[in-house]
Protein backbone atom coordinates (compact mmCIF):
# COMPACT_ATOMS: atom_id res chain seq x y z
CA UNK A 1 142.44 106.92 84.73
CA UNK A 2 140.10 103.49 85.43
CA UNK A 3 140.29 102.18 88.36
CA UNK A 4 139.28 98.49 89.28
CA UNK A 5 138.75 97.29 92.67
CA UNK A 6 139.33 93.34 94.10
CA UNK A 7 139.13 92.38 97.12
CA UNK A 8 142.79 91.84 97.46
CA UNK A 9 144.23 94.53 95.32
CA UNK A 10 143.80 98.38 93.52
CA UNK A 11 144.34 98.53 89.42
CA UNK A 12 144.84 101.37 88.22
CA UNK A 13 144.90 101.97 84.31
CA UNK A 14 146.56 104.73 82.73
CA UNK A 15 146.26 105.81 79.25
CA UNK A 16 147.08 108.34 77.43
CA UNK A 17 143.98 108.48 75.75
CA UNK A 18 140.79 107.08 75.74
CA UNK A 19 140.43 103.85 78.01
CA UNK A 20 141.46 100.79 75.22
CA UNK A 21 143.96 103.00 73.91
CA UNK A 22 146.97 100.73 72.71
CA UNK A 23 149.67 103.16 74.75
CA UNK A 24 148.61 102.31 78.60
CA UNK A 25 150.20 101.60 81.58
CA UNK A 26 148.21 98.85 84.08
CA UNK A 27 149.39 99.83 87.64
CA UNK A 28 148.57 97.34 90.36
CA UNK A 29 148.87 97.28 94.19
CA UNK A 30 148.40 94.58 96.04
CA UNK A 31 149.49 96.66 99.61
CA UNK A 32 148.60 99.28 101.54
CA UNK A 33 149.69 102.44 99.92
CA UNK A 34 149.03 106.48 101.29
CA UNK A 35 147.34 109.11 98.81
CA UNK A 36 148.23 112.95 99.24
CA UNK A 37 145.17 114.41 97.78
CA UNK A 38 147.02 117.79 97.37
CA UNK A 39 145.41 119.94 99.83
CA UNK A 40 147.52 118.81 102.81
CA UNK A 41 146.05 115.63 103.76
CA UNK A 42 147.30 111.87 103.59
CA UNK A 43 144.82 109.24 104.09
CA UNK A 44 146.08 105.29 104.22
CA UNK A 45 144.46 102.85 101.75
CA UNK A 46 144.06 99.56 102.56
CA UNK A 47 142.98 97.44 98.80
CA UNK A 48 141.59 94.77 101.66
CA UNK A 49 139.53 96.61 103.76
CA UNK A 50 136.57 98.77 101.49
CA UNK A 51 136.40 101.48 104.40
CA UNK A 52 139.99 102.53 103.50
CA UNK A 53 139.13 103.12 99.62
CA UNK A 54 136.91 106.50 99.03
CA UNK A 55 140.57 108.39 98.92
CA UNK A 56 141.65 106.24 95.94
CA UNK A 57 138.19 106.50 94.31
CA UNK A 58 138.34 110.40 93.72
CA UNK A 59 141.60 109.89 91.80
CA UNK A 60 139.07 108.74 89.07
CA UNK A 61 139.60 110.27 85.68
CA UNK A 62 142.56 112.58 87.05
CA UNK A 63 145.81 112.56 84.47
CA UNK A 64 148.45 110.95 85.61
CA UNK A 65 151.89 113.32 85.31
CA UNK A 66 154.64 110.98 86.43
CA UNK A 67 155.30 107.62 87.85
CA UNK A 68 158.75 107.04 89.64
CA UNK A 69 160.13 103.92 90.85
CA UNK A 70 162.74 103.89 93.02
CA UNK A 71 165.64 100.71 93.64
CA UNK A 72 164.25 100.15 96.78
CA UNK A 73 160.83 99.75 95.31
CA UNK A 74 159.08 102.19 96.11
CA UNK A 75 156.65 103.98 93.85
CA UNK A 76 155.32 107.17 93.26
CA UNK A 77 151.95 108.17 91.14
CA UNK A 78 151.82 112.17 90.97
CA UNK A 79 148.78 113.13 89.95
CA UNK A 80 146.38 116.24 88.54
CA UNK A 81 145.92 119.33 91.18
CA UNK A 82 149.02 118.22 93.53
CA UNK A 83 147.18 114.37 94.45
CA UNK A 84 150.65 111.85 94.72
CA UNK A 85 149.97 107.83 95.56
CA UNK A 86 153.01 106.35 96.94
CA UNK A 87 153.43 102.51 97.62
CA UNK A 88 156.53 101.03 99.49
CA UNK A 89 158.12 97.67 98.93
CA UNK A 90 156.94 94.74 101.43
CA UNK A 91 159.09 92.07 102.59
CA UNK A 92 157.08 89.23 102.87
CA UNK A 93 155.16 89.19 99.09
CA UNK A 94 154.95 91.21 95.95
CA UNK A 95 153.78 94.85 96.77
CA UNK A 96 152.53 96.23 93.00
CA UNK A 97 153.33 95.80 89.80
CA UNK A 98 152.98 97.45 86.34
CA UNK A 99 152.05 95.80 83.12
CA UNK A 100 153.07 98.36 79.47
CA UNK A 101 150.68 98.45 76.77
CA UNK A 102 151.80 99.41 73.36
CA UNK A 103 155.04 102.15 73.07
CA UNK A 104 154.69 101.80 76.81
CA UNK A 105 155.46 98.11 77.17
CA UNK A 106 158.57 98.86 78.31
CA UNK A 107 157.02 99.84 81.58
CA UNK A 108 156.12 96.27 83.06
CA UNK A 109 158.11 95.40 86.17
CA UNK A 110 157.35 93.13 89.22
CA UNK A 111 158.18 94.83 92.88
CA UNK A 112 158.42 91.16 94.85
CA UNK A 113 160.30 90.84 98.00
CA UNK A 114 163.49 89.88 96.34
CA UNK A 115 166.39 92.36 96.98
CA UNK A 116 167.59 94.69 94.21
CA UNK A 117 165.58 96.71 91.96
CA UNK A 118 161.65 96.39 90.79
CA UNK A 119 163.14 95.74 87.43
CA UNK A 120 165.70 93.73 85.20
CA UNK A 121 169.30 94.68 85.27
């Protein structure tokens, strides 16, 4: 996993490879999300305030296991050695979205404030 801080929003990129690989999945938040880092505690990530981000920062070069969306847009990253990111749906603007690379491409979707799902019906 890369990850790729702004100073409004988190990227994550995950590959199933080498970074550049052709089969990737660009997650980005633009929110504040909470990271279980597997041993118990949750910490709150703000992608606007750089205090919040050392949680999010030793996620780097874990493997990615799943990624669940849910209808109401919620998200869920679970992670190497029990770590889980999990983002929930704002009302006011978009919250994250994804953007599929290759066989994956199939994996882009846009969580705005709109009701209904994250993706195309």
């Amino acid at each position: 996993m890369q990850i790729v801080i702004d100073p409004a929003q988190i990227r994550f990129l995950l590959s199933t490879g080498f970074v550049g690989d052709a089969d990737a999945i660009d997650l980005i938040i633009e929110n504040s999300f909470t990271i279980s880092d597997g041993t118990g505690a949750t910490h709150a990530v703000n992608p606007a305030d750089a205090e919040t981000l050392a949680p999010a920062l030793r996620l780097r070069l874990r493997s990615a296991l799943s990624m669940v969306v849910g209808r109401d847009g919620s998200l869920t990253l679970r992670l190497a050695e029990g770590a889980e990111l999990s983002v929930r749906k704002r009302d006011t603007y978009e919250s994250w979205q994804t953007f599929g690379h290759g066989r994956l491409a199939d994996a882009s979707m846009l969580c705005s404030p709109h009701k209904g799902p994250p993706w195309v019906e």
